[in-house]
PDB file of N, CA and C in Angstrom:
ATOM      1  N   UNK A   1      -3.464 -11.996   5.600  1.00  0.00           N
ATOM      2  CA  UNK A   1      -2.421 -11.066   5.235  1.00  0.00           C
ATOM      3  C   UNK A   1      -1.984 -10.287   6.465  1.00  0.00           C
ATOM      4  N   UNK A   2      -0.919  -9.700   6.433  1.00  0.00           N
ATOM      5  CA  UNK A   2      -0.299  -9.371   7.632  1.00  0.00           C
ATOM      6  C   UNK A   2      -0.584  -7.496   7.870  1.00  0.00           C
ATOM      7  N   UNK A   3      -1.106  -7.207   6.640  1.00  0.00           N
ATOM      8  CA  UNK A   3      -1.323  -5.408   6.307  1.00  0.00           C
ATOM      9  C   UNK A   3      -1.494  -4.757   7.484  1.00  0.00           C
ATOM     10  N   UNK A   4      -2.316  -5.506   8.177  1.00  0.00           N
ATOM     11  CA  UNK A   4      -3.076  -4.572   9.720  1.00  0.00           C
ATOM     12  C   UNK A   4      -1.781  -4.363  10.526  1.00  0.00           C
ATOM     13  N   UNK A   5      -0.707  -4.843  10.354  1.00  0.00           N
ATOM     14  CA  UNK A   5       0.308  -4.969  11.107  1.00  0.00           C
ATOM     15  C   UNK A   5       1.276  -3.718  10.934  1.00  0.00           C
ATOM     16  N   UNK A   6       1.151  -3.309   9.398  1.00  0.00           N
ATOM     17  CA  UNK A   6       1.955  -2.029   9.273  1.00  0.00           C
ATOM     18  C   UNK A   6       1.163  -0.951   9.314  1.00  0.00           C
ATOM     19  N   UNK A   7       2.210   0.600   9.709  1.00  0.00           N
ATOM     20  CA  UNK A   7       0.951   1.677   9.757  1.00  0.00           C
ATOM     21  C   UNK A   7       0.569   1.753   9.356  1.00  0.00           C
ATOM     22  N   UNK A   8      -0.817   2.777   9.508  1.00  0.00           N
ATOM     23  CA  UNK A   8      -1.880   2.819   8.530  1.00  0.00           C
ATOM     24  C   UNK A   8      -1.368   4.076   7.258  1.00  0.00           C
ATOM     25  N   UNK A   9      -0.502   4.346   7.582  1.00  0.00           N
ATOM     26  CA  UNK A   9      -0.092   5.025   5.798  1.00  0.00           C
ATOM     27  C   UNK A   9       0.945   4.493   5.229  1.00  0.00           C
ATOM     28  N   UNK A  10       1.454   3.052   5.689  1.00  0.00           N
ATOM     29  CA  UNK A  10       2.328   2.125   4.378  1.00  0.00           C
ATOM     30  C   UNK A  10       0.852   0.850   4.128  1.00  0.00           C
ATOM     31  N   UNK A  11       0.093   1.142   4.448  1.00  0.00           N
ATOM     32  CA  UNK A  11      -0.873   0.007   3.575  1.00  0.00           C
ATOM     33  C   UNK A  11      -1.508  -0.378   2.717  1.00  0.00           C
ATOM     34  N   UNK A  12      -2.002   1.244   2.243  1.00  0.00           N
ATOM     35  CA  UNK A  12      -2.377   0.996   0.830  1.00  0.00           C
ATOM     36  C   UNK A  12      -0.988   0.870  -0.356  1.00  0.00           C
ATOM     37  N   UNK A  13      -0.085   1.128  -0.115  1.00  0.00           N
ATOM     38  CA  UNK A  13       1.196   1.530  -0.678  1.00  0.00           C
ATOM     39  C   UNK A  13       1.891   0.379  -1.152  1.00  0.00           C
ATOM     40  N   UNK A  14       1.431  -0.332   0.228  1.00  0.00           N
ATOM     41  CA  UNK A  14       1.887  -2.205   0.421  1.00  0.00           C
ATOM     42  C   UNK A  14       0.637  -3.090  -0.161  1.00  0.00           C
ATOM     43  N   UNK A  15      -0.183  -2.493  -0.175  1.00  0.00           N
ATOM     44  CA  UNK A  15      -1.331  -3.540  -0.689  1.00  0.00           C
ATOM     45  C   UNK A  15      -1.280  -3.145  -2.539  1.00  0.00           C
ATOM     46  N   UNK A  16      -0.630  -2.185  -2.895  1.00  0.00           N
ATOM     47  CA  UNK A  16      -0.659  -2.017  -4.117  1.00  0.00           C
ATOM     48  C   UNK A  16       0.473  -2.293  -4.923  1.00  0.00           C
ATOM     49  N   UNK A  17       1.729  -2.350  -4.024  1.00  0.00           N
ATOM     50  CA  UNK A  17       2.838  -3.570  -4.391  1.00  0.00           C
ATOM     51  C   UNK A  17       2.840  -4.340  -4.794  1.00  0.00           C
ATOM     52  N   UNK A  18       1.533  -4.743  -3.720  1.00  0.00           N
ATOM     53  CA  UNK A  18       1.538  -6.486  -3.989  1.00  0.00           C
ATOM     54  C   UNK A  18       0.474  -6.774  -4.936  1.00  0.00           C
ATOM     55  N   UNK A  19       0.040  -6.090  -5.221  1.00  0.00           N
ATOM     56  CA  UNK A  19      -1.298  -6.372  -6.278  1.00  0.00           C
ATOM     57  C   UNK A  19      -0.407  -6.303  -7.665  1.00  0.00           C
ATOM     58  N   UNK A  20       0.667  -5.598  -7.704  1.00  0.00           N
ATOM     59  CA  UNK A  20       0.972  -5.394  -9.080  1.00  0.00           C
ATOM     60  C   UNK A  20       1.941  -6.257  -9.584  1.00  0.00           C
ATOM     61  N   UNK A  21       1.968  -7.443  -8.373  1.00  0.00           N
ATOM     62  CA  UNK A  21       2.892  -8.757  -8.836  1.00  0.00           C
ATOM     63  C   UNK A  21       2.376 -10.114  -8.778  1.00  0.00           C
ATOM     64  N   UNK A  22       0.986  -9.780  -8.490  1.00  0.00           N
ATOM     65  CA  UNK A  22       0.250 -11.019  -8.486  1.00  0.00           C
ATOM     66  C   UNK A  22       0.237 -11.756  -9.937  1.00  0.00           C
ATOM     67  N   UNK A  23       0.098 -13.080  -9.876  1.00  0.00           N
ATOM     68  CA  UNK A  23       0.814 -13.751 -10.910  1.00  0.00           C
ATOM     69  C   UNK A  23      -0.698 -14.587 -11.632  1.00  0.00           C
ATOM     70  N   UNK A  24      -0.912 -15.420 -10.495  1.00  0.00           N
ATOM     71  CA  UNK A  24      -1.741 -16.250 -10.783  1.00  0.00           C
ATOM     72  C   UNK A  24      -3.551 -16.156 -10.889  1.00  0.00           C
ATOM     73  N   UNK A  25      -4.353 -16.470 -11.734  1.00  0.00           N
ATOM     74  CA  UNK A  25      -5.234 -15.697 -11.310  1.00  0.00           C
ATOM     75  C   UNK A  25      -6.387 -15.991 -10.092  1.00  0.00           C
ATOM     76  N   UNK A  26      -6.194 -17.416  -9.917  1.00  0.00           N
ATOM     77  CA  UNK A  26      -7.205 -17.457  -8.222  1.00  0.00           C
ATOM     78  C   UNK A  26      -6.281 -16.076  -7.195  1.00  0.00           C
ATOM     79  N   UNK A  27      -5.398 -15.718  -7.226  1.00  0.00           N
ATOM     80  CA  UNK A  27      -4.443 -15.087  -6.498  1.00  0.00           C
ATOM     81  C   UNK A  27      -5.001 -13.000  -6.902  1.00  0.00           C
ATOM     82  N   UNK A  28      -5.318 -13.130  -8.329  1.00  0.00           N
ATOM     83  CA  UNK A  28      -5.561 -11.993  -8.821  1.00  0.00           C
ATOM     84  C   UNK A  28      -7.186 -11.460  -8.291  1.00  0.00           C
ATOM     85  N   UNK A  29      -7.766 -12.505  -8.189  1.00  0.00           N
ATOM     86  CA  UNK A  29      -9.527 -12.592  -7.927  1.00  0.00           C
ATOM     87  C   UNK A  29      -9.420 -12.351  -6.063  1.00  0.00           C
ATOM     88  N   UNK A  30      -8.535 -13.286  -5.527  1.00  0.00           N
ATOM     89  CA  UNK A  30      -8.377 -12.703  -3.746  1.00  0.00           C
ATOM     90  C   UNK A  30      -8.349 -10.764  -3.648  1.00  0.00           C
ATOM     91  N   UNK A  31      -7.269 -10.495  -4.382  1.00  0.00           N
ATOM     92  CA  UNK A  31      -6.556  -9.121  -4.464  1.00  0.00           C
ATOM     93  C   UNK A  31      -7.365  -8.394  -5.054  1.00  0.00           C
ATOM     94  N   UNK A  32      -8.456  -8.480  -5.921  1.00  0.00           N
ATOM     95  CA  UNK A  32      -9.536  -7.697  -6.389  1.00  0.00           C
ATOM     96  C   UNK A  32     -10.572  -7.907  -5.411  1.00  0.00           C
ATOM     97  N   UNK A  33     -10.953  -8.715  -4.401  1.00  0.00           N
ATOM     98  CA  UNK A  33     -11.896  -8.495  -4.097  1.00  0.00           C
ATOM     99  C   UNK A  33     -11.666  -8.160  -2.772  1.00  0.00           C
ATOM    100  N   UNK A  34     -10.104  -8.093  -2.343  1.00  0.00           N
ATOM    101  CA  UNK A  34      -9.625  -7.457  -0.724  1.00  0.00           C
ATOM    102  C   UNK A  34      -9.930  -6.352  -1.341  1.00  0.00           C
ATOM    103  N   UNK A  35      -9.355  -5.805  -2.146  1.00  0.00           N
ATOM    104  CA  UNK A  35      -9.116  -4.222  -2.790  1.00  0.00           C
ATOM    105  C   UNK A  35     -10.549  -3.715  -2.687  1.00  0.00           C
ATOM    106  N   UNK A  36     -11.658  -4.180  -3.185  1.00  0.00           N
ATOM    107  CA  UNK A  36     -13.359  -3.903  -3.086  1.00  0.00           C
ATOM    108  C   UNK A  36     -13.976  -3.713  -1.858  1.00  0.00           C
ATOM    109  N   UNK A  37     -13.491  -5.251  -1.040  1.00  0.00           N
ATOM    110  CA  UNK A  37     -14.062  -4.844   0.691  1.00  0.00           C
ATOM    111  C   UNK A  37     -13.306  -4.353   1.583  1.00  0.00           C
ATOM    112  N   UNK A  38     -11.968  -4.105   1.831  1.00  0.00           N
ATOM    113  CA  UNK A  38     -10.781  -3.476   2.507  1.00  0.00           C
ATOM    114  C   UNK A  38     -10.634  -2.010   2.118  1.00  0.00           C
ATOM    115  N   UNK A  39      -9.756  -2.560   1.068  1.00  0.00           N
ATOM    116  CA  UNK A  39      -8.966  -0.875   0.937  1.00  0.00           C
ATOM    117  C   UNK A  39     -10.321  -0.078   0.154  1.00  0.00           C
ATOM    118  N   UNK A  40     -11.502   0.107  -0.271  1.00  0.00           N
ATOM    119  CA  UNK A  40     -12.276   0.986  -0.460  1.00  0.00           C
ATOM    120  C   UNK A  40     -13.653   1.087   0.430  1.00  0.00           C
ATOM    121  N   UNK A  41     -13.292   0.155   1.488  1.00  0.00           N
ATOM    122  CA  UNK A  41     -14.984  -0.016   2.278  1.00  0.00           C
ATOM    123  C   UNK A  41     -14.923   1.811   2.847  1.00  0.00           C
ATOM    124  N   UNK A  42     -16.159   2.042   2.946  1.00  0.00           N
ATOM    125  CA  UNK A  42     -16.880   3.410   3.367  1.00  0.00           C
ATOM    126  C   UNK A  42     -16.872   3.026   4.736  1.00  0.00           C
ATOM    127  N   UNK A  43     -16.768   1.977   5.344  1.00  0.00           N
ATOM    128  CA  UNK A  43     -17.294   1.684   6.802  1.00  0.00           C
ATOM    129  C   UNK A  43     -15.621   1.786   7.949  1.00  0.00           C
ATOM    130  N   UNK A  44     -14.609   1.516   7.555  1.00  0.00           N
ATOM    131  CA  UNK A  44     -13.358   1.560   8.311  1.00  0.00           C
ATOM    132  C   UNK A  44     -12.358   1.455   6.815  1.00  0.00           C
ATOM    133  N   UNK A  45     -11.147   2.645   7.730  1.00  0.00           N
ATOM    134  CA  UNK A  45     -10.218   3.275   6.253  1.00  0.00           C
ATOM    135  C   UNK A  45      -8.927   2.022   6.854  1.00  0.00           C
ATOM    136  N   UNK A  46      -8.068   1.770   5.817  1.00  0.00           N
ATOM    137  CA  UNK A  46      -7.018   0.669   6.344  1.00  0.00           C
ATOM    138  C   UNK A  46      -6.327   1.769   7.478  1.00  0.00           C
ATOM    139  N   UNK A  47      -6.702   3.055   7.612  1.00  0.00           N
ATOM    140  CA  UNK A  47      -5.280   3.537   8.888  1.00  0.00           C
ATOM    141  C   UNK A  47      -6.340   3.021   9.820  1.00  0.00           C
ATOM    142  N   UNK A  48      -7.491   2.548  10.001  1.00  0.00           N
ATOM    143  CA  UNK A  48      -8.481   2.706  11.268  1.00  0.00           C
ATOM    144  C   UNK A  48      -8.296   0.925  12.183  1.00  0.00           C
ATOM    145  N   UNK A  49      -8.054   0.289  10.772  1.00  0.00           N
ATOM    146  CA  UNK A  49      -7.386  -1.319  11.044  1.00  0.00           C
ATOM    147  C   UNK A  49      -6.645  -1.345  11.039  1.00  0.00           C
ATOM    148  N   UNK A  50      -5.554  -0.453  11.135  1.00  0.00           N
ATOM    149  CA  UNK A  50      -3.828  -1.062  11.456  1.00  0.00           C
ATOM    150  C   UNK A  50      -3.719  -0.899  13.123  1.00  0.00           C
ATOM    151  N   UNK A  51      -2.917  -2.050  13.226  1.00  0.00           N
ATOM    152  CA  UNK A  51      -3.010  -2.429  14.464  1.00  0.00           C
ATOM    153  C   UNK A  51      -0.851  -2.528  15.448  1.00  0.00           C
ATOM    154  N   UNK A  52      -0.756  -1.568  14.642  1.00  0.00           N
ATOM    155  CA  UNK A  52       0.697  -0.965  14.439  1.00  0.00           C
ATOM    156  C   UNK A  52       0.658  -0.193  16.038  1.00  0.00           C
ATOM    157  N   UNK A  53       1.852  -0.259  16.434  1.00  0.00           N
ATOM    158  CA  UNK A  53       2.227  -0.098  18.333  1.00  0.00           C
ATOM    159  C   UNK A  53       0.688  -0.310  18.951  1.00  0.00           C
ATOM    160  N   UNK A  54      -0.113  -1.359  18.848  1.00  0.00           N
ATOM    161  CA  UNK A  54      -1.350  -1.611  19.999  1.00  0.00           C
ATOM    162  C   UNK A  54      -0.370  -2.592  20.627  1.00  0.00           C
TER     163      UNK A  54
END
């Protein structure tokens, strides 16, 4: 996914866009389990992985 690419305060915004049009469910099971190790890990916040003007 390309997320790391936008700042780190359109990502959860964009990752929850896209979660709420997921269709299929191998597609729904990816997006639940980015959502589990990404957007809620305790260890790095998505602004700490965006990789926006590096």
């Amino acid at each position: 996914m390309a997320l790391p690419f936008l700042h780190g305060a359109h990502i959860v915004p964009a990752f929850r866009a896209l979660k709420n049009v997921t269709a299929t469910e191998p597609l729904k099971e990816l997006v639940m389990y980015l959502d589990r190790t990404c957007m809620q890990s305790s260890v790095w916040t998505p602004c700490q992985w965006s990789i926006y003007s590096r």
